[in-house]
Protein backbone atom coordinates (compact mmCIF):
# COMPACT_ATOMS: atom_id res chain seq x y z
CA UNK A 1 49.24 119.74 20.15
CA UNK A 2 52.30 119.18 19.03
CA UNK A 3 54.37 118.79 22.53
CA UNK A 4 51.47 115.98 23.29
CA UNK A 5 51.93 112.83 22.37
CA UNK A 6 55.17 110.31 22.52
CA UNK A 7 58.48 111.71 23.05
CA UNK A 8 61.82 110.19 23.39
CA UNK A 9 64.99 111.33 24.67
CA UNK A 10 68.91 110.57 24.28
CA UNK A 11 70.96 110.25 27.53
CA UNK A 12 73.19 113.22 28.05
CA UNK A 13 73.73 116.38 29.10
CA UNK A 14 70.90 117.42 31.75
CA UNK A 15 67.79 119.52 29.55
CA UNK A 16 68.24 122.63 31.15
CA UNK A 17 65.23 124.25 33.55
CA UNK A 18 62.51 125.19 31.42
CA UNK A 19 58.44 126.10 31.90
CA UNK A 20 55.53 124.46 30.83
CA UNK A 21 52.62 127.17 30.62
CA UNK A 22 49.77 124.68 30.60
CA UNK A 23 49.46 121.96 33.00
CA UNK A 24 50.34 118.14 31.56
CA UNK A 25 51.11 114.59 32.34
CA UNK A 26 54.11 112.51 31.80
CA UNK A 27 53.91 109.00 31.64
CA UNK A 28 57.52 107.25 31.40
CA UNK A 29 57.29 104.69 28.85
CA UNK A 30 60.37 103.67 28.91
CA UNK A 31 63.78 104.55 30.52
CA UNK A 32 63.91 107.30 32.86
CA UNK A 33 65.31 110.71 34.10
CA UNK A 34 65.60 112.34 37.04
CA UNK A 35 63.58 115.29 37.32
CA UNK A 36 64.03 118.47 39.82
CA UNK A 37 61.29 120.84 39.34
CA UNK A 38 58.83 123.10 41.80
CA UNK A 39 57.44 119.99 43.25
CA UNK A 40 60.72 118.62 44.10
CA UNK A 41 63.26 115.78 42.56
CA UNK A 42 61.79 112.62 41.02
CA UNK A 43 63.68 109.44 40.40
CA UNK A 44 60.81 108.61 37.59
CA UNK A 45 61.74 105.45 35.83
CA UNK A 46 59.40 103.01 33.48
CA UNK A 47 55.53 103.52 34.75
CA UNK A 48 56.29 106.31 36.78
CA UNK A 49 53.79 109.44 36.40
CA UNK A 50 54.43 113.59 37.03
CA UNK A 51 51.83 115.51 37.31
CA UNK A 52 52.82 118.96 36.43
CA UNK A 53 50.90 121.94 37.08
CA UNK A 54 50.46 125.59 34.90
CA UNK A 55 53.55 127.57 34.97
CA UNK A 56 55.96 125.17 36.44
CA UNK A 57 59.25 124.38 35.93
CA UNK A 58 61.76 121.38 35.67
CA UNK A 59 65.21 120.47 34.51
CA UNK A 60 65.72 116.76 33.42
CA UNK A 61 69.07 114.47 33.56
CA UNK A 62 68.10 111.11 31.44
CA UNK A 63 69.26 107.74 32.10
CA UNK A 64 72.00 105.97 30.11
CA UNK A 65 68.87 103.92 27.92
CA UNK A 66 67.58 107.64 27.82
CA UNK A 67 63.37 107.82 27.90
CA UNK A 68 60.29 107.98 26.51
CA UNK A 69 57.53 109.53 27.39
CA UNK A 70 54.40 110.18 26.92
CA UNK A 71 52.99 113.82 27.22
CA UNK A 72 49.07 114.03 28.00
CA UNK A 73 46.99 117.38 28.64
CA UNK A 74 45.64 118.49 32.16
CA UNK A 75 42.99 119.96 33.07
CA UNK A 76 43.44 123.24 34.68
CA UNK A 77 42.81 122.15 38.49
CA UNK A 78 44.65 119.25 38.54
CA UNK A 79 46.64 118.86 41.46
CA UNK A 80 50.67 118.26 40.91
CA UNK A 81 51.86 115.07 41.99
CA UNK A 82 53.61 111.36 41.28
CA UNK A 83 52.41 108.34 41.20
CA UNK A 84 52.58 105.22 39.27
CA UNK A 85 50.41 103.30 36.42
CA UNK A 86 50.34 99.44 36.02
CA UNK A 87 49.15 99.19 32.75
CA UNK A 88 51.08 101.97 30.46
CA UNK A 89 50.55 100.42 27.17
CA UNK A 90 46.61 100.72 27.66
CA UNK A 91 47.15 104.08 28.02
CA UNK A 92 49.68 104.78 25.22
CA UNK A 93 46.66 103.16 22.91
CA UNK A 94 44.00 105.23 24.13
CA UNK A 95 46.50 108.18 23.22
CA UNK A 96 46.50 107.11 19.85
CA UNK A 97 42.91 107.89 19.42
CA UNK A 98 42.05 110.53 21.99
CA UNK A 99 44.94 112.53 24.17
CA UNK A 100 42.52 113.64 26.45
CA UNK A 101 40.73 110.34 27.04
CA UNK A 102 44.08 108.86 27.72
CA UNK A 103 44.55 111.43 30.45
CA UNK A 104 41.36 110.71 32.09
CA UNK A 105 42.01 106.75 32.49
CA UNK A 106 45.89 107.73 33.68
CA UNK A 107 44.52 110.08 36.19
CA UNK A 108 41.86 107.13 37.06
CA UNK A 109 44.99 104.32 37.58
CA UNK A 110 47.11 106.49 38.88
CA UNK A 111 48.62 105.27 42.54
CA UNK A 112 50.02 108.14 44.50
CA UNK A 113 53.14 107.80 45.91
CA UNK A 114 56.17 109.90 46.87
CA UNK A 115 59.57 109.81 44.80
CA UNK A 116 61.90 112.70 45.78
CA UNK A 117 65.75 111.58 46.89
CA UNK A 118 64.81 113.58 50.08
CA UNK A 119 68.29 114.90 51.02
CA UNK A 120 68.93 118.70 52.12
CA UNK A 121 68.23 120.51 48.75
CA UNK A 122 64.58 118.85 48.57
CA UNK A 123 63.62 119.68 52.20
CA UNK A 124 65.01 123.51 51.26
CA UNK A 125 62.88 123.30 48.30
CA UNK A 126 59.56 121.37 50.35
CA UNK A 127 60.40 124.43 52.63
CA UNK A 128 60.34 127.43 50.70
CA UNK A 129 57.32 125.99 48.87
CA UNK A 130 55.32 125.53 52.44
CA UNK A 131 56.51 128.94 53.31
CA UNK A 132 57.32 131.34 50.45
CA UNK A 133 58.66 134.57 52.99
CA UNK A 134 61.31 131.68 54.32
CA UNK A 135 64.22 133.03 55.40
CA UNK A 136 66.86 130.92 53.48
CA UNK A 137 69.99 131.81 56.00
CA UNK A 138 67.79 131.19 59.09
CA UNK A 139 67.04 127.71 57.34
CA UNK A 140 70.32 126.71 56.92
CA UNK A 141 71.45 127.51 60.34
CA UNK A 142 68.76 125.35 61.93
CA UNK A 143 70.29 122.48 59.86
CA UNK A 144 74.41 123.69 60.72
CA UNK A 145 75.03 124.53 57.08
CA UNK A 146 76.46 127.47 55.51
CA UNK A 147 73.93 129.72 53.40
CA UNK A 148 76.50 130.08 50.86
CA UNK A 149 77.20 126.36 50.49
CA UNK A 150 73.21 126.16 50.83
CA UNK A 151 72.93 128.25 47.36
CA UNK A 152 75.74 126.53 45.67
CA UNK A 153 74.47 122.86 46.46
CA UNK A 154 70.65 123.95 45.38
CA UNK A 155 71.71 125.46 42.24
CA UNK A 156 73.63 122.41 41.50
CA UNK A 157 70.35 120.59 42.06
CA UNK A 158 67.64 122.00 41.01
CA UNK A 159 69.47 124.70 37.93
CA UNK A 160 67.84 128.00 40.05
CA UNK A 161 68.99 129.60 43.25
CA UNK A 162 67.04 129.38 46.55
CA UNK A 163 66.71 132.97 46.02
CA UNK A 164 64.84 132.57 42.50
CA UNK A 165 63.06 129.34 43.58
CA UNK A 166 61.42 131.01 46.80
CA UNK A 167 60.36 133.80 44.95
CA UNK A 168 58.49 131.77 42.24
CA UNK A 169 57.09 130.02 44.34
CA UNK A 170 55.30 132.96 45.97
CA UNK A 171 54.40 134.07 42.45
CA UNK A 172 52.83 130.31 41.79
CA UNK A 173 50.93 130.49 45.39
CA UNK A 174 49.65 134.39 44.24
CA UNK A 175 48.71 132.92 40.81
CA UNK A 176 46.63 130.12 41.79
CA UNK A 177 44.77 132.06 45.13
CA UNK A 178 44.02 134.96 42.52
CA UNK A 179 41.58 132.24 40.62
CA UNK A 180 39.19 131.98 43.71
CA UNK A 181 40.13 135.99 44.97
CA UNK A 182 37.28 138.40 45.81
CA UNK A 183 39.43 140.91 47.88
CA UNK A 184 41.46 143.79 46.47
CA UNK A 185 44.93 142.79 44.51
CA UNK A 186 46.73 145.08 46.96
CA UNK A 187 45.23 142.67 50.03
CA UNK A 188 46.27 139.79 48.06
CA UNK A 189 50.15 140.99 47.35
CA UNK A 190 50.16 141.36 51.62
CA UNK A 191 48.83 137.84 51.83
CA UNK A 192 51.35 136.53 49.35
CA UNK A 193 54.26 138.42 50.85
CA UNK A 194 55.02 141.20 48.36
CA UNK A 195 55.63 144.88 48.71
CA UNK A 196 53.27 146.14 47.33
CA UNK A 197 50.34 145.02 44.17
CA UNK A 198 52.78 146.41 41.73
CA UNK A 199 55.69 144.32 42.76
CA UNK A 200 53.12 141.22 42.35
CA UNK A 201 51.84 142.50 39.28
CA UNK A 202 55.43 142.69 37.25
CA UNK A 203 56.37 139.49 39.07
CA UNK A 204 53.58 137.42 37.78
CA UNK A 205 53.85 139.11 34.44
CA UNK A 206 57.11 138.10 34.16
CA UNK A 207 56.45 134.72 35.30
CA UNK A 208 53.72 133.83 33.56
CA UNK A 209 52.96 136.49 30.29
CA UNK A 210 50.42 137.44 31.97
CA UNK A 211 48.76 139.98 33.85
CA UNK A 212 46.49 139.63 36.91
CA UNK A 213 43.30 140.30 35.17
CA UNK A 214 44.32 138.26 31.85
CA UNK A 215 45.46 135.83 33.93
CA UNK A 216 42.33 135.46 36.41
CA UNK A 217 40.02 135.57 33.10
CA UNK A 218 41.96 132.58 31.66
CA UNK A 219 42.03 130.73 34.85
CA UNK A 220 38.12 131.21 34.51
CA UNK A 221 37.30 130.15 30.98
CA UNK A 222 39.67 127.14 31.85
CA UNK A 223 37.26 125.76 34.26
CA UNK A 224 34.76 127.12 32.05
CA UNK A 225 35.55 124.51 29.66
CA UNK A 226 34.35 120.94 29.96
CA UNK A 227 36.87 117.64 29.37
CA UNK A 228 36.30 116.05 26.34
């Protein structure tokens, strides 16, 4: 459990987009970043709290004072988000003692709230996650902006290019309908907007490691597996 626990961070360069396979909390201790990931850019600063879920992604630009922050397990089901703790240093005790307890009483104090800059690049990227078969130039023209500016200014936000980011986004929405699918995996690459089942299958392989059957069976014994 070694990525649990407290982390911190020097300012500098952005960390560079990276994937979490399992799904975790963050709870800013101190300091703060701003984050662009699949759920959007976060301004998260001192009590702030991301929700991340399985498979997702994120690039991080830290504040001057840098961060820390403190890393908590998930359970698989948990529903991405940000929101906002009074009382970190309860938690960051708890934590001390039992990582998964600690995540239970964040989850418990956590207040919702929204905390994306909400310019063009987050709307794009609320967009393509709403609608995965968006069609990115079509997009931009409803908004008078060129599609090649349109990639250019996304990449510079978020590290991946509209192109990439709708595309794993299908893969995430094919991933977590396949825990809850009865159907055929060819009706289900339709639904999520691929050519075919084998075009989903090597996407979501390459995505996630695994295949659709490991990764239905591990979505499973996931929820299979009580809390402490």
């Amino acid at each position: 459990m070694a990525f649990y626990g407290i982390h911190r961070y020097q300012a500098g360069a952005p960390m560079p987009r990276h994937r979490h396979v399992e799904p975790y909390m963050a709870i800013v201790v101190e300091g703060g970043y701003l984050e662009a990931g699949d759920g959007g850019r976060v301004e998260a600063g001192a009590g702030d709290v991301l929700l991340h879920g399985p498979f997702e992604a994120h690039r991080d630009a830290f504040r001057p004072q840098g961060a820390t922050v403190l890393n908590l397990p998930l359970r698989s089901g948990a529903r991405p988000g940000f929101g906002r703790i009074a009382d970190v240093d309860a938690i960051v005790r708890l934590a001390e003692r039992d990582l998964r307890q600690a995540s239970s009483l964040g989850q418990a104090k956590m207040t919702a709230c929204s905390g994306s800059p909400n310019d063009w690049p987050d709307l794009l990227a609320a967009a393509l996650r709403d609608d995965p078969n968006l069609l990115i130039t079509e997009w931009a023209d409803r908004l008078g902006l060129a599609a090649a500016s349109v990639s250019r200014g996304f990449a510079k936000a978020y590290g991946i290019s509209p192109k990439r980011f709708r595309l794993e986004a299908r893969v995430r929405h094919a991933a977590r309908r396949l825990q809850f699918w009865h159907g055929s995996l060819a009706a289900l690459a339709v639904e999520c907007g691929f050519s075919d089942q084998a075009h989903m299958s090597r996407a979501l392989a390459a995505l996630t490691g695994f295949t659709p059957a490991r990764l239905r069976a591990k979505s499973v014994q996931s929820r299979m597996i009580a809390p402490r």
